[in-house]
Structures are given as C-alpha cells and as structure tokens.
Protein backbone atom coordinates (compact mmCIF):
# COMPACT_ATOMS: atom_id res chain seq x y z
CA UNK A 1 1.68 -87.44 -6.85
CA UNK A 2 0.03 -84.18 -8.09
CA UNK A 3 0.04 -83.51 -4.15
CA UNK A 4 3.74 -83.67 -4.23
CA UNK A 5 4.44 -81.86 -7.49
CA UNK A 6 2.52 -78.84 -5.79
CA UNK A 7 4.34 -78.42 -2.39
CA UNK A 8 7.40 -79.35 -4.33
CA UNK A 9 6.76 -75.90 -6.96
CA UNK A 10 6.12 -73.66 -3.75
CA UNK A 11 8.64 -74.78 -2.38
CA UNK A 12 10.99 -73.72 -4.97
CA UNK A 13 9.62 -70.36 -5.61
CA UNK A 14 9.61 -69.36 -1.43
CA UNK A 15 13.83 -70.53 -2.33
CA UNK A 16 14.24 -68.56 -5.04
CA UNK A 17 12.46 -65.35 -3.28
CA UNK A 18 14.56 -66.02 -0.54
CA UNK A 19 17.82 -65.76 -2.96
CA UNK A 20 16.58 -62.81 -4.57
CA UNK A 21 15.89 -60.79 -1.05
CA UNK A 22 19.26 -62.14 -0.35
CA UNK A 23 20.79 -60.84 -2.91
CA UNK A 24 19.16 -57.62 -2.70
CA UNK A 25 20.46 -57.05 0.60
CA UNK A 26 24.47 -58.02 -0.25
CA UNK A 27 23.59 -55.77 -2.69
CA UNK A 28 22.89 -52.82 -0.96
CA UNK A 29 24.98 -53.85 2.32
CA UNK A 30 28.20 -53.28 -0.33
CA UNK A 31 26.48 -50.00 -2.15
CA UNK A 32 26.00 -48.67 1.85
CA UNK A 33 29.75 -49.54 2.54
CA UNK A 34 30.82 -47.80 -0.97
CA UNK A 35 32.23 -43.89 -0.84
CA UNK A 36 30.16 -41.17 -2.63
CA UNK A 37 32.11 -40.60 -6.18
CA UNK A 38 30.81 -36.62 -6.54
CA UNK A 39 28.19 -33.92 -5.38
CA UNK A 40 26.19 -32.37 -7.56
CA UNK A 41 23.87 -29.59 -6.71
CA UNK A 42 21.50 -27.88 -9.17
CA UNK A 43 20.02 -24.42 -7.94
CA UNK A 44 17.09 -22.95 -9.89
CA UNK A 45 16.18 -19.18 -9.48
CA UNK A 46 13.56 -16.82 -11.09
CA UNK A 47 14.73 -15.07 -14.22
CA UNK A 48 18.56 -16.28 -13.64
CA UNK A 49 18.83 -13.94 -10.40
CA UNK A 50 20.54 -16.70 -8.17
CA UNK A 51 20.99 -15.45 -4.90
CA UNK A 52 22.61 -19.14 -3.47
CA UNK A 53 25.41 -19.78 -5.14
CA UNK A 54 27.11 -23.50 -5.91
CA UNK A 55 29.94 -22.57 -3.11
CA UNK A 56 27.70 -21.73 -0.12
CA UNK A 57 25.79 -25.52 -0.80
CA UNK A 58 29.34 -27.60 -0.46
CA UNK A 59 30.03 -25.08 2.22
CA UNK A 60 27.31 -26.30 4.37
CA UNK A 61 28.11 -29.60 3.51
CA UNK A 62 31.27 -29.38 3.97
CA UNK A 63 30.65 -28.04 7.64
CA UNK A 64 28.80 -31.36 8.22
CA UNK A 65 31.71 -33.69 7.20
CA UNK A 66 30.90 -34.30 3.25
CA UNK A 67 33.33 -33.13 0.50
CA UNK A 68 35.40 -34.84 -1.78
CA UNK A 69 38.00 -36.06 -2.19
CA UNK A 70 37.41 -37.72 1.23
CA UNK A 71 33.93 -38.10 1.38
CA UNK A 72 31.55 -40.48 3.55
CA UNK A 73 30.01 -43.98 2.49
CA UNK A 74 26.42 -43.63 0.87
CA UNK A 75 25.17 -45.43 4.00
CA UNK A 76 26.61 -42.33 6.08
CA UNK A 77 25.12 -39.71 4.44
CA UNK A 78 21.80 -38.35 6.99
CA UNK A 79 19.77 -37.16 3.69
CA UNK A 80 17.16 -35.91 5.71
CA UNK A 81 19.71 -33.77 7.97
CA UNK A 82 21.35 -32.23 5.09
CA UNK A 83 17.64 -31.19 3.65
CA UNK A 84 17.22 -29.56 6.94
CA UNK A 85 20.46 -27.43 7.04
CA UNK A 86 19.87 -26.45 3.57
CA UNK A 87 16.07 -24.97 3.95
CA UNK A 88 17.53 -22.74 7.18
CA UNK A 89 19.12 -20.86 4.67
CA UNK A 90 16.92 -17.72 4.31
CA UNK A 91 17.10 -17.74 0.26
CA UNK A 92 16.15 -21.62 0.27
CA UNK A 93 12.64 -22.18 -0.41
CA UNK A 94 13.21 -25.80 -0.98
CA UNK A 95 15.59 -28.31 -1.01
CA UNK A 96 15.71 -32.12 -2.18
CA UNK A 97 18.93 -34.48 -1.17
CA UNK A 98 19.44 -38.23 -2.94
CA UNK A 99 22.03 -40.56 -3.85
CA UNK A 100 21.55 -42.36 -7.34
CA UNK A 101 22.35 -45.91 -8.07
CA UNK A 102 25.99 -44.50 -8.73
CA UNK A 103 27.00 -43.29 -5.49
CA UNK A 104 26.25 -39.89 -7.04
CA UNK A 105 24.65 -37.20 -4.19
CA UNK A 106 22.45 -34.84 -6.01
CA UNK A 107 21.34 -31.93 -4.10
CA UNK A 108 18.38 -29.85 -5.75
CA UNK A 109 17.63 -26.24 -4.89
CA UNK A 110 14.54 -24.10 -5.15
CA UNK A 111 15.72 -20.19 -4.50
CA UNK A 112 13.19 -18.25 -3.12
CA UNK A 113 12.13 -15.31 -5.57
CA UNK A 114 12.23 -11.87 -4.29
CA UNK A 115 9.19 -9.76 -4.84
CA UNK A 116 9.73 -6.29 -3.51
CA UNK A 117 12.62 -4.45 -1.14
CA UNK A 118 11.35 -2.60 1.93
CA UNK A 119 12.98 0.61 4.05
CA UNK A 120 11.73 0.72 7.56
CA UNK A 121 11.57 3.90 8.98
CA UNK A 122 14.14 3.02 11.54
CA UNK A 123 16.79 2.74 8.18
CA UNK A 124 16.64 -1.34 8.00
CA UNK A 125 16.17 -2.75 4.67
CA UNK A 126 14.87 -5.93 3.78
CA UNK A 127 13.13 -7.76 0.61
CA UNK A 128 10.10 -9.80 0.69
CA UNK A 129 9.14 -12.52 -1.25
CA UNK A 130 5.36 -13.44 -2.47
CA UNK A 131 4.62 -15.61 0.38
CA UNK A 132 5.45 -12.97 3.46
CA UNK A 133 8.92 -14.57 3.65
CA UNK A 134 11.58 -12.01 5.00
CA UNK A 135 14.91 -11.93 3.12
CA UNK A 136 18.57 -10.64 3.78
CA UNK A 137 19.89 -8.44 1.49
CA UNK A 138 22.55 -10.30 -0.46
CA UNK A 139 26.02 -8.91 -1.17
CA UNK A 140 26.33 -10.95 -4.87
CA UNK A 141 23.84 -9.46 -6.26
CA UNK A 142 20.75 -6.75 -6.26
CA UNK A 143 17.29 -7.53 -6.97
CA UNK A 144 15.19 -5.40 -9.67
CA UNK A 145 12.18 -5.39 -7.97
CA UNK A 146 9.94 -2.76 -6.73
CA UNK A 147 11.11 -0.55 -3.40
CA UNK A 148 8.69 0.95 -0.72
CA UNK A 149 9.63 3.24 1.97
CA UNK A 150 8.65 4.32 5.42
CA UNK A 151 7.75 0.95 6.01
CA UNK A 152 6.65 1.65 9.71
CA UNK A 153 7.42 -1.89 11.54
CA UNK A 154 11.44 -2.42 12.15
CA UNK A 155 10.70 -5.21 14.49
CA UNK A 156 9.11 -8.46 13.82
CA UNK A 157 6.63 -10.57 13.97
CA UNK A 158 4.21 -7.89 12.71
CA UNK A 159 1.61 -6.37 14.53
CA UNK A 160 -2.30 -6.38 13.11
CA UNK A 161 -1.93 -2.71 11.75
CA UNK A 162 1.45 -3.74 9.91
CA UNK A 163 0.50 -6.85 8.68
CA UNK A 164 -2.88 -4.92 7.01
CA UNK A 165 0.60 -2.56 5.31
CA UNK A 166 2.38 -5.11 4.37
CA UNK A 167 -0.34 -6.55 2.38
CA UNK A 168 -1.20 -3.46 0.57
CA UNK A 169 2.99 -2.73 -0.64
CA UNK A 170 2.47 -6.78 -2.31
CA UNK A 171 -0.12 -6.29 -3.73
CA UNK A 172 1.33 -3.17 -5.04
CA UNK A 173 4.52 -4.87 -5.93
CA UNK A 174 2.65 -7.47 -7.70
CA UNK A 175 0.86 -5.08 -10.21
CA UNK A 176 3.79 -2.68 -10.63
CA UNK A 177 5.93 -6.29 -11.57
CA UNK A 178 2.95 -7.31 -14.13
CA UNK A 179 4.47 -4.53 -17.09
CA UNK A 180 7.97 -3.37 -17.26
CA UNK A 181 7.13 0.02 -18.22
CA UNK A 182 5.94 0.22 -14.34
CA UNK A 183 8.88 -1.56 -13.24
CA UNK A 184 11.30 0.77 -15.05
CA UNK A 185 9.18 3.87 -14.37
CA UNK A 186 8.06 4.16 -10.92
CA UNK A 187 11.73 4.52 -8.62
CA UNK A 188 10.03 4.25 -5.30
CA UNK A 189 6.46 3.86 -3.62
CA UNK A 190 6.07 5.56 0.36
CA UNK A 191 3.99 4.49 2.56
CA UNK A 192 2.12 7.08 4.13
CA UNK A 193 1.05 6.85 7.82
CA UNK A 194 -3.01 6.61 6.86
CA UNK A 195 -2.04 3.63 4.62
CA UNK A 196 -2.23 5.09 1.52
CA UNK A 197 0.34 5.22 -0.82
CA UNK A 198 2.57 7.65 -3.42
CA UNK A 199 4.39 6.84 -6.00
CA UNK A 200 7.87 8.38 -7.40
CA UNK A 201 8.62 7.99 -10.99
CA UNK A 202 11.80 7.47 -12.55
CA UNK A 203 11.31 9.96 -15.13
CA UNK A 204 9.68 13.45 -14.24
CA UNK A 205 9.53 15.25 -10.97
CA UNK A 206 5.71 14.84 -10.15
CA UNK A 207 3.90 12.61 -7.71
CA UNK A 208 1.53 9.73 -8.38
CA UNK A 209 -1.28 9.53 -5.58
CA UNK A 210 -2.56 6.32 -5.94
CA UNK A 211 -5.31 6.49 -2.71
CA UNK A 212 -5.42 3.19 -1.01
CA UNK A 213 -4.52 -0.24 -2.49
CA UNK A 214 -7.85 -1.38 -4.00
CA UNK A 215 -8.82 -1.24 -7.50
CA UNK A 216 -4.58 -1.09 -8.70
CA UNK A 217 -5.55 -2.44 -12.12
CA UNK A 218 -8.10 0.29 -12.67
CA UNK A 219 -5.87 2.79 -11.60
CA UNK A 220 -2.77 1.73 -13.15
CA UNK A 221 -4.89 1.84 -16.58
CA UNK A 222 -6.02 5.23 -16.08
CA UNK A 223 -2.60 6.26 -15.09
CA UNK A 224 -1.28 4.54 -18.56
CA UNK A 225 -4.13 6.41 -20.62
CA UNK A 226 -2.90 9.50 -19.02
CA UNK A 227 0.49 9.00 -20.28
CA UNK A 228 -0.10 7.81 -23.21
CA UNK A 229 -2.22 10.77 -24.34
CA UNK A 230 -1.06 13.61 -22.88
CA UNK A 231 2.89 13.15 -22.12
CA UNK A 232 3.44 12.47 -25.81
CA UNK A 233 1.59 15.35 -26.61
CA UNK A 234 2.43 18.10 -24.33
CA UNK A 235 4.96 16.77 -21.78
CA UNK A 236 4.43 15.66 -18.49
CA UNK A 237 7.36 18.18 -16.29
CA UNK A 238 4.40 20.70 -16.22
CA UNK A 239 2.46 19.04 -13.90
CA UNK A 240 3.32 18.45 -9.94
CA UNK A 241 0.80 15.77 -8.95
CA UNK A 242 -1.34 13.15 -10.73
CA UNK A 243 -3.76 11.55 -8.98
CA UNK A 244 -5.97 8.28 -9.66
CA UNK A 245 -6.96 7.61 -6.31
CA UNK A 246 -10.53 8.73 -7.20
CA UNK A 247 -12.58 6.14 -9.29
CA UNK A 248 -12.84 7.03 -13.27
CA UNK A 249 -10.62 10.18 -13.18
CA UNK A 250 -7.52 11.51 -13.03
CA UNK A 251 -6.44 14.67 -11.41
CA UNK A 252 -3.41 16.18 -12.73
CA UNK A 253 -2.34 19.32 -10.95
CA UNK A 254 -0.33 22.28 -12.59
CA UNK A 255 3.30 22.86 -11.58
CA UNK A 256 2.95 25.99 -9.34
CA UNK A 257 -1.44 26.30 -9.20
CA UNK A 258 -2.86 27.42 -5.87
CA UNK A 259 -3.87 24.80 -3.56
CA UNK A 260 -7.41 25.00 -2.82
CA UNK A 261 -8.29 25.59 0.67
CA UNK A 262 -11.52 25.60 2.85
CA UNK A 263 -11.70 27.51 6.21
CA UNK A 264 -14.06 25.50 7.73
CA UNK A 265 -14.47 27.16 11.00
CA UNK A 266 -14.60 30.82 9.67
CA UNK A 267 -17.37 29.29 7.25
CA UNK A 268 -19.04 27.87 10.25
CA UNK A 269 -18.85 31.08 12.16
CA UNK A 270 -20.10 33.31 8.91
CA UNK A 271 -23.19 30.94 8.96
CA UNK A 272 -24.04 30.98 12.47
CA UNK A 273 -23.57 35.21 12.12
CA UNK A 274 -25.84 35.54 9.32
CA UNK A 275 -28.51 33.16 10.29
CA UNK A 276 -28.57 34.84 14.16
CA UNK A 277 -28.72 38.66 12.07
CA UNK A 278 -31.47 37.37 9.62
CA UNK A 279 -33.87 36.20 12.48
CA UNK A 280 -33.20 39.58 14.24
CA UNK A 281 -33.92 41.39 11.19
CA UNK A 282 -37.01 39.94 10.33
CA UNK A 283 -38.65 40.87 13.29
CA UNK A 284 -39.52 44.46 11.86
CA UNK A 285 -41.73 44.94 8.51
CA UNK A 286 -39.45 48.11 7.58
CA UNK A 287 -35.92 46.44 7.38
CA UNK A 288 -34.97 43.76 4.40
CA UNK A 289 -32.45 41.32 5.02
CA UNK A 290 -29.44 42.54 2.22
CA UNK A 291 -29.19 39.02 0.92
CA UNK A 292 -25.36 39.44 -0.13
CA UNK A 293 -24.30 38.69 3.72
CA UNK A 294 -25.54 34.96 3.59
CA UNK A 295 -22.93 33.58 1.87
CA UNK A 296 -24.06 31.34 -0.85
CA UNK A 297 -20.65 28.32 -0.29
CA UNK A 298 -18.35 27.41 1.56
CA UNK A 299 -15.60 30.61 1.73
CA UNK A 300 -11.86 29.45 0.42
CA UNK A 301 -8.65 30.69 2.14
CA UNK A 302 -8.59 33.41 -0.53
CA UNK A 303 -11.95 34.92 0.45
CA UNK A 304 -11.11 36.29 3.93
CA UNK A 305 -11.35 39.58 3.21
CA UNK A 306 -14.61 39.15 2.12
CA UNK A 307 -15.43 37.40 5.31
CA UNK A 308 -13.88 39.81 7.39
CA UNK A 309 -16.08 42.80 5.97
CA UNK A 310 -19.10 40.59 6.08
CA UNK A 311 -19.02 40.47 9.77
CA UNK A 312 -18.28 44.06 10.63
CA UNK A 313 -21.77 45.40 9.85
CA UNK A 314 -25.09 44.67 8.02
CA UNK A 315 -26.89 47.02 6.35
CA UNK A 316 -29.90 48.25 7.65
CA UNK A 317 -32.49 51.11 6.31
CA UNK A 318 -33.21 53.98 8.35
CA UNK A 319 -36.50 54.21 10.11
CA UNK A 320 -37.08 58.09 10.13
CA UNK A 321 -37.35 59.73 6.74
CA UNK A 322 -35.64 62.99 7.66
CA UNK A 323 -32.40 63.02 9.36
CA UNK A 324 -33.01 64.25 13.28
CA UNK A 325 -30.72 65.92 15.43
CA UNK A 326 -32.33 64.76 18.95
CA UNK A 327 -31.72 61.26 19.71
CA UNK A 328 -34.57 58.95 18.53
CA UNK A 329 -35.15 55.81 20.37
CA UNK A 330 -35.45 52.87 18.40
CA UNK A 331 -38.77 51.12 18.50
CA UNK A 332 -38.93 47.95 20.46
CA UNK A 333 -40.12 44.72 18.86
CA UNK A 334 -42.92 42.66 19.79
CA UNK A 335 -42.82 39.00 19.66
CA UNK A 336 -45.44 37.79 17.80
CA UNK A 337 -47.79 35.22 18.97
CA UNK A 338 -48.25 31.85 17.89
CA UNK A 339 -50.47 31.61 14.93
CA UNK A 340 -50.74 34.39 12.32
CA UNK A 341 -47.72 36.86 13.11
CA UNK A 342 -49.50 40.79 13.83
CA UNK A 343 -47.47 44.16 12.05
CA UNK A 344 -45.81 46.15 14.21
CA UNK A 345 -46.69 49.69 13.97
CA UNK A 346 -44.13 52.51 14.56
CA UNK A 347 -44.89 54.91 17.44
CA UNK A 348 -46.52 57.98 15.99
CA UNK A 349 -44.67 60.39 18.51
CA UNK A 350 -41.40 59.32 17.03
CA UNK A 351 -42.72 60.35 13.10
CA UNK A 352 -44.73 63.61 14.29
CA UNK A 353 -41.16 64.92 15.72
CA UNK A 354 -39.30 64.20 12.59
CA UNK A 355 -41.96 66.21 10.63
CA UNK A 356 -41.84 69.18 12.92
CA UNK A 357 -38.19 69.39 12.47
C-alpha cells in the first residue's frame, strides 16, 4: 500500500508541473500575440548636455517598423536588432532594449560624454570622448569642453606618431576639466609640431608654455601660484610669455624684453681663433698672450661687435726697443724638443743695429 501511495504522490506532482508549464506557455503564447501599448526611452547624459535627443530614438525605430499607434506584437519586436541600430549611432555609448510584463518597450540610453574638441590642420573639427571615441559635431547643441588646435592627423585610423598626440591633448583635457577656473580660463591649447604644447588664455594676451605633457598637475599648480600671487598684485597684461615647462619654476617674460640669443657658430669660430693665436704666441718668451681675446662665454647676438674687433688683430709687443727705419726680420721660432722646452734667444745682429741707430 505505502508502495502505491508513493507512485500515486509523484504522480500527481509530474501533473501538476505539467499544468503549470502549460500554463506558462498559453501564457506567454497570448502576451507574444498582444500589441506593444507605448515606447519609452530614457537617455542619460553627463551634466544634462544630451546630445541624442527623444526624437532621433523613435526615429530609428520608426525606420524599422515600430511606432505607435500601429505598433508590432511583443513577440515581433527583434530586441537585440534594435540594440544594434541604436549603438551605431556615434553619440550612443550604450544601449539596453526590453519589454515589461505590460507590453511596455523601454529603451535605455547611455550618451557618450565628450571630453575635448579637436581642429585638424586640414580645418576638420571633431570632439573626442575619454575612451579615443571620435564624435560628430552636433547641431543641438555645443560642448564646453576644452579645444586643441593644429591637430596634425585629418585622416583616420591614426598613425603611431598621432596616436602618441592624441594622448598627450587627453590627458591635457583631463587636467584642464579637473577645476573650472582652467576650463573658463584657458580658450585654446596648439599643438606644436615637436609635441609640445601652448596654451591661450581667455583673459590676457600672453602665452602659457607648458613643455611636453608630463608632470600637468605640477605645472598647473605652479601656474595657479603664479596667478594667484602676482596677477592680483601687479597685473598679468605686462608679461608676454609664462612658462612652466621647466620643473620647480616659472619663467615669466616681460612684454617687449629682448630675446636672448646665442651665435653658436661665431662662438665656435672665436674659440677655435683664439686657441690657434695663443699656441702661436706662446712659442716666443718676449710676447704675452693679452688675455681679453679668449672670450670668457658664450658671445650673445648683441656682442658682435665685440667679436668682430676680436678677430681683426691681437696685440702683440714689439721686439726691438727703438723704432728702426730698415726693415727688421722677425726672428724665427724653434720648436722645442720633447722634454724640458729650451729659451729662444734673439739674434744679437738684429739688437746691435737698433743700438747703432
């Protein structure tokens, strides 16, 4: 009997199972053949820029045969096709199709969040987000976000040397974006063609050279101090250049200051001069080197006089102690031998004819 009782129970429950999958299936056989009742799509975008609007969603559903009033049965509706369509949009990041219990299709949007605008130097214009991805300019609105020009690639994908640039202008962009006061104060950032980078500020005339694009904190910091301290105190229009490039200073140049400038060849060429006259010189006892023709630096563009009269002549002392009318010959030197160098001694003829006169 208890034999009986037992195939009798699981026999019952594998019935009722079968009702319940049974049911289950009716169940979603009629939801399948059931219309969607509405569309909703919910779009969310960094600081309330939205870029894809409500409109161009039902557009592109539209396009594949789902709008209301007329829309398709829930067992219709390719999900997975309409997630598809929706991330080929190029301000889509992601996007996440479903049809509740209801018959209600909710479509959820992830905008992609613009991190800087770029100007090639062929005259495109582009932004880029914080993962490389390239974006369309958008006619609804304009993102605040910080520009770089003389971006040198206007074709893509991105060769090695370009990709190393584009690097640098995000990682730029992301510490300019870290304080509004940098957002609102620096207008533009070019790109230079030795990838290094300058910086034009909304307020004032003067450049910011900030070097390469390592150590931005540190710089921005020392840029900040040098604000801080000296444009509240004596204004900032006065100066034409400030530049952080170098680590722990700042180099602020004066509106209308000479450029320093090094001639390096005419240094080279003074050098080479007065080292050649020096060894010639030393060769005889009586003459002294005059010590102001080696130069003692480097000569600067504004030097060149001085550079020009050093290499017209050297000074040189007079071997005969009267002045002679008859030409003297000058004494020829002797080379001295290796070892300890012997004086030369001045021919005696020479002397004994300058006395006599």
């Amino acid at each position: 009997m208890k034999q009986w009782k037992r195939i009798a129970s699981i026999v019952v429950w594998m019935l009722l199972s079968l009702f319940v999958v049974a049911v289950f299936f009716a169940a979603g056989a009629n939801r399948n053949k059931q219309s969607i009742k509405d569309i909703q799509v919910q779009i969310v975008g960094s600081n309330s820029q939205v870029f894809v609007d409500e409109k161009d969603i039902l557009q592109v559903l539209s396009s594949m045969g789902i709008s209301l009033p007329q829309a398709p049965a829930v067992g219709k509706v390719p999900l997975k096709i309409i997630e598809q369509k929706l991330s080929a949009i190029a301000w889509v990041a992601t996007a996440d199709a479903f049809i509740t219990n209801t018959g209600i299709l909710k479509i959820n949007i992830t905008e992609r969040e613009p991190l800087l605008r770029v100007f090639t130097l062929q005259g495109n214009s582009f932004y880029v987000d914080s993962t490389l991805h390239y974006l369309p300019l958008s006619a609804k609105l304009m993102a605040d976000v910080p520009v770089f020009t003389s971006f040198p690639a206007g074709t893509f994908p991105l060769s090695k040397p370009d990709s190393l640039v584009l690097l640098d202008v995000v990682n730029i962009a992301k510490q300019i974006k870290k304080d509004s006061f940098w957002l609102a104060q620096i207008a533009q950032t070019d790109i230079l063609p030795n990838r290094t980078y300058e910086c034009i500020p909304t307020v004032g005339s003067q450049i910011i050279s900030l070097g390469t694009a390592d150590s931005l904190q540190d710089k921005f910091a020392r840029l900040f101090s040098f604000y801080k301290h000296v444009w509240a105190k004596q204004g900032i229009e006065k100066y034409e250049k400030i530049d952080v490039q170098y680590q722990g200073q700042v180099v602020a140049i004066r509106r209308g200051a000479p450029k320093p400038m090094v001639d390096t060849t005419a240094a080279v060429l003074q050098l080479v001069k007065a080292s050649s006259q020096a060894n010639n010189l030393l060769t005889f006892d009586s003459v002294k080197v005059n010590a102001s023709t080696l130069p003692n630096s480097l000569p600067t563009k504004s030097d060149s006089a001085k550079i020009n009269a050093n290499r017209k002549s050297v000074t040189v002392p007079s071997v005969a102690t009267k002045p002679t009318t008859a030409p003297v010959k000058k004494p020829v030197a002797v080379a001295p031998k290796q070892g300890k160098a012997k004086q030369v001694t001045k021919p005696k003829a020479v002397l004994q004819k300058g006395r006599n006169n």
